[in-house]
N, C-alpha and C. Protein backbone atom coordinates (compact mmCIF):
# COMPACT_ATOMS: atom_id res chain seq x y z
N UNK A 1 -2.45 12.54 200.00
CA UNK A 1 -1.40 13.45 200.39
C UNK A 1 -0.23 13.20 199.46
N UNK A 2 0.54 14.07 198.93
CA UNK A 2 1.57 14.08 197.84
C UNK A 2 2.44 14.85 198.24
N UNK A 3 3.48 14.74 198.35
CA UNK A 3 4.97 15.58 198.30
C UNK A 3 5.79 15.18 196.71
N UNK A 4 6.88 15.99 196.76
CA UNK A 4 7.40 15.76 195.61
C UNK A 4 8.19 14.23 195.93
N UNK A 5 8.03 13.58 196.78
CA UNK A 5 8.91 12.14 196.41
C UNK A 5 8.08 11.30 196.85
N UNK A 6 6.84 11.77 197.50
CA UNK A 6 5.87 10.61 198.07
C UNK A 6 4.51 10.56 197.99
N UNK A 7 3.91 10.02 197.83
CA UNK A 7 2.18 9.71 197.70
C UNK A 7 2.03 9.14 198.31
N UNK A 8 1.00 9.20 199.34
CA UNK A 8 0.15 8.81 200.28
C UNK A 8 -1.40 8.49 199.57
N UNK A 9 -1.88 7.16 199.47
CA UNK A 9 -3.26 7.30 198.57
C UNK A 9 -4.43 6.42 199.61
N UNK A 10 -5.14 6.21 199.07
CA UNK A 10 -5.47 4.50 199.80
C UNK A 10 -5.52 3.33 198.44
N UNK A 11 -5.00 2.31 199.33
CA UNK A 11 -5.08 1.11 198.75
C UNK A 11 -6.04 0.77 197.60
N UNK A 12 -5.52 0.02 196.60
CA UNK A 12 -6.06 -0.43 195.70
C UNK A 12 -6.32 -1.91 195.18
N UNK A 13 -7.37 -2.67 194.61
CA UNK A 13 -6.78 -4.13 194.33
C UNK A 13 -5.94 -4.25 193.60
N UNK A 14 -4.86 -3.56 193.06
CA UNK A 14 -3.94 -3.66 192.09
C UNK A 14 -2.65 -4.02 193.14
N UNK A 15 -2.46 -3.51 194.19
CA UNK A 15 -1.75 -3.61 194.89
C UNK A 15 -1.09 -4.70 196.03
N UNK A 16 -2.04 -5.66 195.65
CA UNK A 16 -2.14 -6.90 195.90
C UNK A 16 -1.05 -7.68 196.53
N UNK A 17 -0.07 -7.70 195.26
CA UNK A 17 1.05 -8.13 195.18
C UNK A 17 2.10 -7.49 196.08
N UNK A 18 2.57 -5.96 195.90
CA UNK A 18 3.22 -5.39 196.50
C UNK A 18 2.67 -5.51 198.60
N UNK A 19 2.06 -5.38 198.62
CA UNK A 19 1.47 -5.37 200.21
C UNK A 19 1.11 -6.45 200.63
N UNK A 20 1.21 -7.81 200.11
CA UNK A 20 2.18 -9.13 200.53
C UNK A 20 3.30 -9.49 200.45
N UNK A 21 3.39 -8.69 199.26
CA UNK A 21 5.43 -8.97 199.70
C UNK A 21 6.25 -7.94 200.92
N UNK A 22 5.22 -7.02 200.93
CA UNK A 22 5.57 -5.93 201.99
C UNK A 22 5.33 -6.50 203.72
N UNK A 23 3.87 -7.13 204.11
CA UNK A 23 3.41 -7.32 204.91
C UNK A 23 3.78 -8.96 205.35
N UNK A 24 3.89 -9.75 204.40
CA UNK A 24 3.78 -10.99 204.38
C UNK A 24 4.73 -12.10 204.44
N UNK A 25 5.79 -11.18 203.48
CA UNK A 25 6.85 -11.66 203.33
C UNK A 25 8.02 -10.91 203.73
N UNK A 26 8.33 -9.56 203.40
CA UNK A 26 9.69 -8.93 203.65
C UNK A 26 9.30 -8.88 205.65
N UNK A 27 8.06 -8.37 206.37
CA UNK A 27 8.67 -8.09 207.65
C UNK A 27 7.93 -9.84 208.40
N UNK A 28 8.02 -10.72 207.55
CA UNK A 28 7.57 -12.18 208.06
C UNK A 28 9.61 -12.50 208.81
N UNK A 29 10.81 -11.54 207.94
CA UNK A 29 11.50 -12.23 207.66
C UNK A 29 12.05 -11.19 209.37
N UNK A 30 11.32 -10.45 209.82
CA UNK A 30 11.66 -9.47 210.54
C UNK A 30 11.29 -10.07 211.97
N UNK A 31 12.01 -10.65 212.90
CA UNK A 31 11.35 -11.00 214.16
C UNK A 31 10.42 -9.51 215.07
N UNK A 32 9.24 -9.41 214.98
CA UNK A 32 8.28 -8.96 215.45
C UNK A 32 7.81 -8.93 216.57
N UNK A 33 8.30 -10.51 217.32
CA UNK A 33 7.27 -10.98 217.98
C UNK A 33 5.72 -11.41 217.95
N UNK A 34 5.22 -11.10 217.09
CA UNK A 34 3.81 -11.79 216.63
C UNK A 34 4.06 -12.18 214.95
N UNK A 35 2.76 -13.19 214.98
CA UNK A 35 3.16 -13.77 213.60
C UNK A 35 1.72 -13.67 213.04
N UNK A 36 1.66 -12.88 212.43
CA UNK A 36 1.09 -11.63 211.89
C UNK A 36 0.45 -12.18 210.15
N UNK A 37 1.74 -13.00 209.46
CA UNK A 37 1.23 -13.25 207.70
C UNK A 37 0.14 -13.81 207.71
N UNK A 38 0.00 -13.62 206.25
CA UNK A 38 -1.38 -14.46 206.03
C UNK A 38 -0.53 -15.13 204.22
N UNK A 39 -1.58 -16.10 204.19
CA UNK A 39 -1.33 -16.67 202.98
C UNK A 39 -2.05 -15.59 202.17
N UNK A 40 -1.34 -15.88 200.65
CA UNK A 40 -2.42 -14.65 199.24
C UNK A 40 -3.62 -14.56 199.61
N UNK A 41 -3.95 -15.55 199.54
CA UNK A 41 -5.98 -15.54 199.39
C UNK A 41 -6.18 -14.50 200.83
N UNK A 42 -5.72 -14.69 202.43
CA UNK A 42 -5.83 -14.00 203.07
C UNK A 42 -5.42 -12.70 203.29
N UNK A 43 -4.60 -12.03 202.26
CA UNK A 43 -4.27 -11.36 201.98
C UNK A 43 -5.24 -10.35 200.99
N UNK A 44 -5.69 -11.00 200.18
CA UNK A 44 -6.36 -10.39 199.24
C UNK A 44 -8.11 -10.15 200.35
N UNK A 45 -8.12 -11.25 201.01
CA UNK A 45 -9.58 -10.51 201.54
C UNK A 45 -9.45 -9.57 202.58
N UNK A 46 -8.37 -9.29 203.10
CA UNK A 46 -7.92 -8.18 203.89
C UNK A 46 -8.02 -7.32 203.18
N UNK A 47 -7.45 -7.08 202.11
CA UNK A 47 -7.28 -5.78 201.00
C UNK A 47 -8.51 -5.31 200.26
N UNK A 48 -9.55 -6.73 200.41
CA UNK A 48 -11.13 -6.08 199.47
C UNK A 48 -11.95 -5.38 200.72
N UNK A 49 -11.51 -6.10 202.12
CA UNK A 49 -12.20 -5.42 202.68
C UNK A 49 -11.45 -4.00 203.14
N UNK A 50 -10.32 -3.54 203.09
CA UNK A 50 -10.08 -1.81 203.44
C UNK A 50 -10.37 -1.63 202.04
N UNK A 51 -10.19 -1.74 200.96
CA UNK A 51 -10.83 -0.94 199.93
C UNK A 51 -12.11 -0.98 199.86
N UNK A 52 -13.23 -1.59 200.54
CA UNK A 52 -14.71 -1.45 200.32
C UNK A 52 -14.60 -0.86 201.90
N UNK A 53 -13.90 -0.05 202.75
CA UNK A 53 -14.30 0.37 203.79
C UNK A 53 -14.18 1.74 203.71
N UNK A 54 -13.18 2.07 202.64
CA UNK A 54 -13.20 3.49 202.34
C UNK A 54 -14.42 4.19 202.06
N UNK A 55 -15.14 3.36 200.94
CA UNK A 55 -16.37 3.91 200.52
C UNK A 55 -17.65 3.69 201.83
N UNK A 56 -17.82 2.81 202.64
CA UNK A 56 -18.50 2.99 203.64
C UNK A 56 -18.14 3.66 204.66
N UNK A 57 -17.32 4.13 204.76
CA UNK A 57 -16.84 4.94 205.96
C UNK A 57 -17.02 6.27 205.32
N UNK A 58 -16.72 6.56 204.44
CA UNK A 58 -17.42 7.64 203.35
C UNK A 58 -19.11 8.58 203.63
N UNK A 59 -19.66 7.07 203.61
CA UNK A 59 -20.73 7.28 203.76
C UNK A 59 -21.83 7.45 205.10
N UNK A 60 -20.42 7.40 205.76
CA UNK A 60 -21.06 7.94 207.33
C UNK A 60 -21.01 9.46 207.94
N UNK A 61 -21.80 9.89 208.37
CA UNK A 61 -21.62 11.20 208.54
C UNK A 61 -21.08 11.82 210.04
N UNK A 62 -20.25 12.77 209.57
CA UNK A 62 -19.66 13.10 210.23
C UNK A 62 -18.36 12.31 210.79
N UNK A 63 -17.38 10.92 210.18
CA UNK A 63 -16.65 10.42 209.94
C UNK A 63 -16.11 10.83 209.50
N UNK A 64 -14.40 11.08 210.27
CA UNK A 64 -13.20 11.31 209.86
C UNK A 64 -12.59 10.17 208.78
N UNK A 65 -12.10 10.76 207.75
CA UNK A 65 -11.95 9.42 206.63
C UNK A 65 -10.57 8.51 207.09
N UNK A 66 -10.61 7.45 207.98
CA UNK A 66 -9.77 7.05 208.68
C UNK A 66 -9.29 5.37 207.68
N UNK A 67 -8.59 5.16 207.85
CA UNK A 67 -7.77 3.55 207.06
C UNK A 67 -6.68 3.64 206.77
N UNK A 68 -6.27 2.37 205.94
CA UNK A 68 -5.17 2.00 206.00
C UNK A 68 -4.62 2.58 204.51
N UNK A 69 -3.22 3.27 203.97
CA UNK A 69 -3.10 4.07 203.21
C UNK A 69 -1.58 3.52 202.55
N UNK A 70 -1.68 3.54 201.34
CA UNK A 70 -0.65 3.00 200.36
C UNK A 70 0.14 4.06 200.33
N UNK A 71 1.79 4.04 200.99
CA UNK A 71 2.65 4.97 200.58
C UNK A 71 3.86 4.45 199.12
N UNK A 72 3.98 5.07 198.68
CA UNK A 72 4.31 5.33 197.23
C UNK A 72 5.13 5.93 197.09
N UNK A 73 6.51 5.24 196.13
CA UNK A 73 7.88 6.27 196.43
C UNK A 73 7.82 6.99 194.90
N UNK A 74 8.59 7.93 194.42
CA UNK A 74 8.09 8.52 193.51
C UNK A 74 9.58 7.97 193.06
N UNK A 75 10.10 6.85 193.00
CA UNK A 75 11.26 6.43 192.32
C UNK A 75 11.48 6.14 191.04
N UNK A 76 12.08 6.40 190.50
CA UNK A 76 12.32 5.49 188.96
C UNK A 76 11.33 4.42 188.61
N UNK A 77 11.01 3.53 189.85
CA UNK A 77 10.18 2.10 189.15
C UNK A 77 8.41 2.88 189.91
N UNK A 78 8.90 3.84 190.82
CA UNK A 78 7.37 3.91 191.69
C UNK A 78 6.84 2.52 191.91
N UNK A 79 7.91 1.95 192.73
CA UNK A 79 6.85 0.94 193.49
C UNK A 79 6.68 1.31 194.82
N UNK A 80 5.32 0.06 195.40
CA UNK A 80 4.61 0.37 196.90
C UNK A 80 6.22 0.44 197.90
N UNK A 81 6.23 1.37 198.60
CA UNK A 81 7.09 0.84 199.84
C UNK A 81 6.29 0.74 201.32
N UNK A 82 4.99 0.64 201.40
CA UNK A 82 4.50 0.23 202.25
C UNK A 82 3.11 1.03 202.86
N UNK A 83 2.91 0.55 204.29
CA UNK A 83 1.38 1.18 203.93
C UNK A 83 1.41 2.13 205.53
N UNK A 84 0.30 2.42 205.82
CA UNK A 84 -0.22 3.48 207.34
C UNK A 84 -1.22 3.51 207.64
N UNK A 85 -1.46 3.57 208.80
CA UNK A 85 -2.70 3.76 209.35
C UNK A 85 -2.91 5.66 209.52
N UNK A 86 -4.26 5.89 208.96
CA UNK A 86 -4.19 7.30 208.84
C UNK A 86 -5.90 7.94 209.11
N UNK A 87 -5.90 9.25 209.05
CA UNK A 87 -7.28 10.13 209.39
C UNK A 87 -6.76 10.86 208.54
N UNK A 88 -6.92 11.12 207.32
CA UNK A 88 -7.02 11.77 206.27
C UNK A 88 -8.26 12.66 205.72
């Protein structure tokens, strides 16, 4: 999904970085009530597994293409500002 200031995509392993500093660190700093981070490494196997769930969920039929979705500011630097749960 794309507007002129935002992209909606799904997640990528490139994104790694940005969606631990998003998830991990900036709302770690956010009282929540649950404590939610994970260290990198747990981070990164969270992220291989929604990017290898896209393509199996893909491959189910009659499945709404449902996960977790990289929003994207269309700013000067275009970095991640965070992610969604979506049925796309």
């Amino acid at each position: 999904m794309e507007t002129d200031r935002l992209l909606i995509r799904p997640l990528a392993m490139d994104d790694l970085q940005d969606i631990h500093r998003i998830l991990d660190i900036e709302l770690a700093e956010v009282n929540w009530g649950h404590d939610e981070t994970k260290a990198m490494d747990e981070r990164k196997q969270w992220l291989h597994w929604t990017v290898m769930s896209y393509e199996q969920l893909d491959n189910l039929p009659y499945q709404p293409r449902k996960g977790v979705r990289n929003v994207q500011n269309y700013s000067p630097v275009g970095d991640v500002q965070g992610n969604t749960a979506s049925s796309l």
